[in-house]
C-alpha atoms as a PDB file:
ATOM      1  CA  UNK A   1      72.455  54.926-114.329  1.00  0.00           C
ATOM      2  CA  UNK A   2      74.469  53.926-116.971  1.00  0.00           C
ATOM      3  CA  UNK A   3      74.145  50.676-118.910  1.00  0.00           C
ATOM      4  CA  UNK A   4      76.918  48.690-120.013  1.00  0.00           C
ATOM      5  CA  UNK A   5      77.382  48.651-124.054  1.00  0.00           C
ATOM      6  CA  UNK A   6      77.668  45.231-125.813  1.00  0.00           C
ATOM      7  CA  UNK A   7      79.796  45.125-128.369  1.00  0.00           C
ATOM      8  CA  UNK A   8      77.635  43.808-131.300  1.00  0.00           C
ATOM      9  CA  UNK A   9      80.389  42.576-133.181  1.00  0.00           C
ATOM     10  CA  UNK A  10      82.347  40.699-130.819  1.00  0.00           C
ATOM     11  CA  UNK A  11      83.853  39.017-133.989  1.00  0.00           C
ATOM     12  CA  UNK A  12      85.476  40.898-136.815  1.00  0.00           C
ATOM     13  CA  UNK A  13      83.800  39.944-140.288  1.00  0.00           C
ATOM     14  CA  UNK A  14      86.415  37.596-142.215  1.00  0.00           C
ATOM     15  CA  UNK A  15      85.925  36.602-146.010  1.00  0.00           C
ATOM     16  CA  UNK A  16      87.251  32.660-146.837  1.00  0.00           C
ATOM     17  CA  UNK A  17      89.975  33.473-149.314  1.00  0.00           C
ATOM     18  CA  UNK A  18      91.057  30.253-149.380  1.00  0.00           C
ATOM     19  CA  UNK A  19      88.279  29.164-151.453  1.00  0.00           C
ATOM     20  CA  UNK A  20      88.696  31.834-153.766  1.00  0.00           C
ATOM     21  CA  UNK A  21      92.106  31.323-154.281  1.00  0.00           C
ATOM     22  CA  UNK A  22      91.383  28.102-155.430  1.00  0.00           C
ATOM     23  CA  UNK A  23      88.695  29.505-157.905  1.00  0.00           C
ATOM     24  CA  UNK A  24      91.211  31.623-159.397  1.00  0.00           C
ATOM     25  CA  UNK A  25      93.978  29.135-159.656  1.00  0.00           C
ATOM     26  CA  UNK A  26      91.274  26.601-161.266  1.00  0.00           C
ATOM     27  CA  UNK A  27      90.238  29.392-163.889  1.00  0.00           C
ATOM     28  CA  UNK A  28      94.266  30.290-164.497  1.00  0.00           C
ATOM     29  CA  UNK A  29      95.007  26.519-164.978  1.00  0.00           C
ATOM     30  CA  UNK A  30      92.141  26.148-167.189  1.00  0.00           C
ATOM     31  CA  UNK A  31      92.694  29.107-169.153  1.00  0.00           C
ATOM     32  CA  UNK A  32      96.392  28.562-169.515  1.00  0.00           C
ATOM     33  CA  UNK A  33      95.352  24.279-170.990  1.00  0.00           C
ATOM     34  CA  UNK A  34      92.743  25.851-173.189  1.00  0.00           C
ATOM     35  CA  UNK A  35      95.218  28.440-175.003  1.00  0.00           C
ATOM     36  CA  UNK A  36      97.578  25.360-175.420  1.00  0.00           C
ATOM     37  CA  UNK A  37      95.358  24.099-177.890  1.00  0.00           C
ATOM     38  CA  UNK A  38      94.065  27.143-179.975  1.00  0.00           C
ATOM     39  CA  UNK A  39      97.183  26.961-182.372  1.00  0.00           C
ATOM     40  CA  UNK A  40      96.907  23.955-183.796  1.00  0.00           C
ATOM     41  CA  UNK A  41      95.653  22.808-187.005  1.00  0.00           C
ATOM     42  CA  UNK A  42      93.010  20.069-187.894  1.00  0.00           C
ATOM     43  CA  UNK A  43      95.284  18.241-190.685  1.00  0.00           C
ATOM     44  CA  UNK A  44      97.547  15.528-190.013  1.00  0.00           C
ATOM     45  CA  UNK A  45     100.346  15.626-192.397  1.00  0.00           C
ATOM     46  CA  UNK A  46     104.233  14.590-192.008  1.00  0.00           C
ATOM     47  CA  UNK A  47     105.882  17.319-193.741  1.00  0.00           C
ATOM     48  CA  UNK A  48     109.425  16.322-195.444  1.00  0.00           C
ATOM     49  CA  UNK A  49     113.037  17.177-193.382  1.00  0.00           C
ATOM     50  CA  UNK A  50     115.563  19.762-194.074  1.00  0.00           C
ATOM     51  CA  UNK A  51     118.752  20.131-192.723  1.00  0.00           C
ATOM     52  CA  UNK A  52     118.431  24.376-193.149  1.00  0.00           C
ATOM     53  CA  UNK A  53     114.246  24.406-192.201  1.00  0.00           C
ATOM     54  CA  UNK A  54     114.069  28.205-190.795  1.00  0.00           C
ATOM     55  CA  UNK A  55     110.919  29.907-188.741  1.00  0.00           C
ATOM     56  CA  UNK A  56     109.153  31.965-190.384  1.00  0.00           C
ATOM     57  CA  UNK A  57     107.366  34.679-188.330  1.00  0.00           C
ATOM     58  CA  UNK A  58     105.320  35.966-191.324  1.00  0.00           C
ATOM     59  CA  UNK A  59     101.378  35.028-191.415  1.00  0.00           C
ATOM     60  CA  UNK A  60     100.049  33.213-194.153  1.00  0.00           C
ATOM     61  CA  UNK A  61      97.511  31.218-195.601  1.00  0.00           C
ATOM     62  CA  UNK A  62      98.430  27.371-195.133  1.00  0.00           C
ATOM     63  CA  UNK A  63      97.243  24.712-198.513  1.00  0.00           C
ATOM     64  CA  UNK A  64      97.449  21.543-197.486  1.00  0.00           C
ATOM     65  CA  UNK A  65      98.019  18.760-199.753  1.00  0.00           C
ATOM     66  CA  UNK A  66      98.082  15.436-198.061  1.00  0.00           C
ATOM     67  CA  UNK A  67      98.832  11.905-198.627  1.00  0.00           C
ATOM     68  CA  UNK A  68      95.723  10.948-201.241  1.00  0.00           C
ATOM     69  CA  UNK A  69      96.959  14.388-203.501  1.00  0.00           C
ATOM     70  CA  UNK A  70      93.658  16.246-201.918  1.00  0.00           C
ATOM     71  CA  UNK A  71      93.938  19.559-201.385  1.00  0.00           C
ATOM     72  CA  UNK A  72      92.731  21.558-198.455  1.00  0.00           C
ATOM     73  CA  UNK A  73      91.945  25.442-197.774  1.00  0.00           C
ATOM     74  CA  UNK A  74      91.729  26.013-194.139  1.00  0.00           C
ATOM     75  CA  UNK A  75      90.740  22.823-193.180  1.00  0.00           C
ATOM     76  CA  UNK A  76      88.526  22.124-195.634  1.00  0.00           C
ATOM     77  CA  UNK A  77      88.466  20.000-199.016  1.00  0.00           C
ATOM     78  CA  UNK A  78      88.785  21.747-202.071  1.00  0.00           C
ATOM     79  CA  UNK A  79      88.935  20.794-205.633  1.00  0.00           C
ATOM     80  CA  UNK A  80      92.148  22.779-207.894  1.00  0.00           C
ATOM     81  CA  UNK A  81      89.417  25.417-209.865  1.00  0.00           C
ATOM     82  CA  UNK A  82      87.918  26.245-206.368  1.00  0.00           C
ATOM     83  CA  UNK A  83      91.164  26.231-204.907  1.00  0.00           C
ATOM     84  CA  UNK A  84      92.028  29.264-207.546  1.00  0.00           C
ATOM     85  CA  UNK A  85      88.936  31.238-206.361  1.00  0.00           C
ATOM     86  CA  UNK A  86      89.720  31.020-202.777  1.00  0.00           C
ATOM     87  CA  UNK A  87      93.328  31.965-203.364  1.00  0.00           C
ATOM     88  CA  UNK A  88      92.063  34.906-205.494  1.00  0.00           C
ATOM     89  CA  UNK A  89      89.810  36.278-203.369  1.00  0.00           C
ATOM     90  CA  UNK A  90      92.155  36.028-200.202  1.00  0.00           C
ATOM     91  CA  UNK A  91      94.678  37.289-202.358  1.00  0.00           C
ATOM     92  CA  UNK A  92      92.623  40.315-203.600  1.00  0.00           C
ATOM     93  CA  UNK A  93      91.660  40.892-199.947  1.00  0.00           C
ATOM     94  CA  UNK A  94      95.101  41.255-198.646  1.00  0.00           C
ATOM     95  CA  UNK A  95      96.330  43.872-201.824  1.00  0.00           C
ATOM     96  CA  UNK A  96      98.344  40.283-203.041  1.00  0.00           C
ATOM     97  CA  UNK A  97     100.974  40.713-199.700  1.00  0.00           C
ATOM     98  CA  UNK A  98      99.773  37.383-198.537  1.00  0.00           C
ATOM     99  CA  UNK A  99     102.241  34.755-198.265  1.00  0.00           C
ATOM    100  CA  UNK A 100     101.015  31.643-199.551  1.00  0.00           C
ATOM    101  CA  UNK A 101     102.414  28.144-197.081  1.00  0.00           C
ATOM    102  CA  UNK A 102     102.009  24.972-199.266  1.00  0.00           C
ATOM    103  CA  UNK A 103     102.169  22.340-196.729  1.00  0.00           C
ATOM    104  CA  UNK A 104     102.624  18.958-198.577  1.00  0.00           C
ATOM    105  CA  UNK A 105     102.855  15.430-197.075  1.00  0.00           C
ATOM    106  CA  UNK A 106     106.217  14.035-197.449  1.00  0.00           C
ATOM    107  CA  UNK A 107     105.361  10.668-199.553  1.00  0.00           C
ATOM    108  CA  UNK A 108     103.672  12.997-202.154  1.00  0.00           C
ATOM    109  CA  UNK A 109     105.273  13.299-206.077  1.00  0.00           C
ATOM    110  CA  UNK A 110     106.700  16.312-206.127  1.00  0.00           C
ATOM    111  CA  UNK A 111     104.785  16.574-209.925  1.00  0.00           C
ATOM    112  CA  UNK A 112     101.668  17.342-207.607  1.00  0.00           C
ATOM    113  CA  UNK A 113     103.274  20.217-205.145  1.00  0.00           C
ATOM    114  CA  UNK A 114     104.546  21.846-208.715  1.00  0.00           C
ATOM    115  CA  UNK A 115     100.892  21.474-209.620  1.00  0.00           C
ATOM    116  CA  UNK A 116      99.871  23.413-206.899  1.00  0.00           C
ATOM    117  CA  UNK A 117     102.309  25.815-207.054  1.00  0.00           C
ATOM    118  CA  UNK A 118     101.765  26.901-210.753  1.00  0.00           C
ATOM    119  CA  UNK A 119      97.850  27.370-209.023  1.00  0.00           C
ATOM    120  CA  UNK A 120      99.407  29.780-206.479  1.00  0.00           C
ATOM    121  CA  UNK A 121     100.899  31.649-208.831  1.00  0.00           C
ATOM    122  CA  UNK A 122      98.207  31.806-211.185  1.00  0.00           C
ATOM    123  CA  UNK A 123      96.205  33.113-208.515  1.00  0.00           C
ATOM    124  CA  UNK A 124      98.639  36.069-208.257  1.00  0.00           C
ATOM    125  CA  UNK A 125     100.763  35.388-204.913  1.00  0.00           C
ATOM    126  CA  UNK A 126     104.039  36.725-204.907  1.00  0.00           C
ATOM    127  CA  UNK A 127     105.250  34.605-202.115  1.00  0.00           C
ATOM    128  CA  UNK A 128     105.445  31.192-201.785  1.00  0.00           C
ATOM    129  CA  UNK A 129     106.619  29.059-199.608  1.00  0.00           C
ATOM    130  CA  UNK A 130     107.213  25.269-198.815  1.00  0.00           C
ATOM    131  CA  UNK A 131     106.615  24.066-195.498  1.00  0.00           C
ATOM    132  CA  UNK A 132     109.595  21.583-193.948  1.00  0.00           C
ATOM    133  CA  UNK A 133     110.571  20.504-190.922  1.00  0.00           C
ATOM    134  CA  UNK A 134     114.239  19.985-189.148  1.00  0.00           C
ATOM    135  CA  UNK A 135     116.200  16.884-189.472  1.00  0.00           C
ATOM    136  CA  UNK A 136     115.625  15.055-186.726  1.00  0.00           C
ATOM    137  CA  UNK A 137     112.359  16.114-185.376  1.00  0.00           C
ATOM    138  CA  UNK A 138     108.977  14.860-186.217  1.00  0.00           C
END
């Protein structure tokens, strides 16, 4: 006598992939928001125009100087002697290739970018440069 077989799985096994796709698309939009914001800096400052500003693709160290004649060192408030120490040590770090991006707000007397520049090179940088922005943007 022979006995009919059930079929145990009279429905296939199916995974929800819509949800997942939605997990994934959430995590991509997230990610993709979150990198937007890793490149910028902490301090405000209007930097002056130029009518020839150019990009520079070389990394550097940024000093800020902004609006009060305070000077900053990645993001943080330093006086001129300390400002010395941190430039030789990064300098000394980097075999003195580092280039050196003063970043100075544009209502500032220029007798107080020269001031920092004579600390850059005191420090020992051989490049220098001066931070502008093109005519027309802000």
């Amino acid at each position: 006598m022979q006995k009919y077989r059930r079929d145990r799985n009279a429905y296939p096994i199916q995974i929800p992939l819509t949800s997942l796709i939605d997990i994934v698309f959430l995590l991509l939009i997230f990610f993709l928001l979150s990198a937007n914001f890793l490149g910028r800096e902490g301090i405000k400052i209007n930097l002056p125009q130029s009518q020839d500003a150019t990009v520079v693709s070389e990394e550097g160290v940024s000093v800020y100087i902004d609006a009060k004649g305070r000077l900053f060192w990645k993001d943080t408030l330093v006086a001129p002697e300390q400002l010395l120490e941190k430039l030789r040590a990064a300098l000394a770090e980097k075999n003195e290739r580092l280039v050196i991006i003063i970043k100075a707000e544009r209502s500032i007397a220029i007798a107080e970018v020269v001031r920092v520049m004579d600390i850059v090179r005191a420090a020992g940088a051989e490049k220098l440069l001066l931070a502008t922005t093109k005519e027309g943007k802000r």
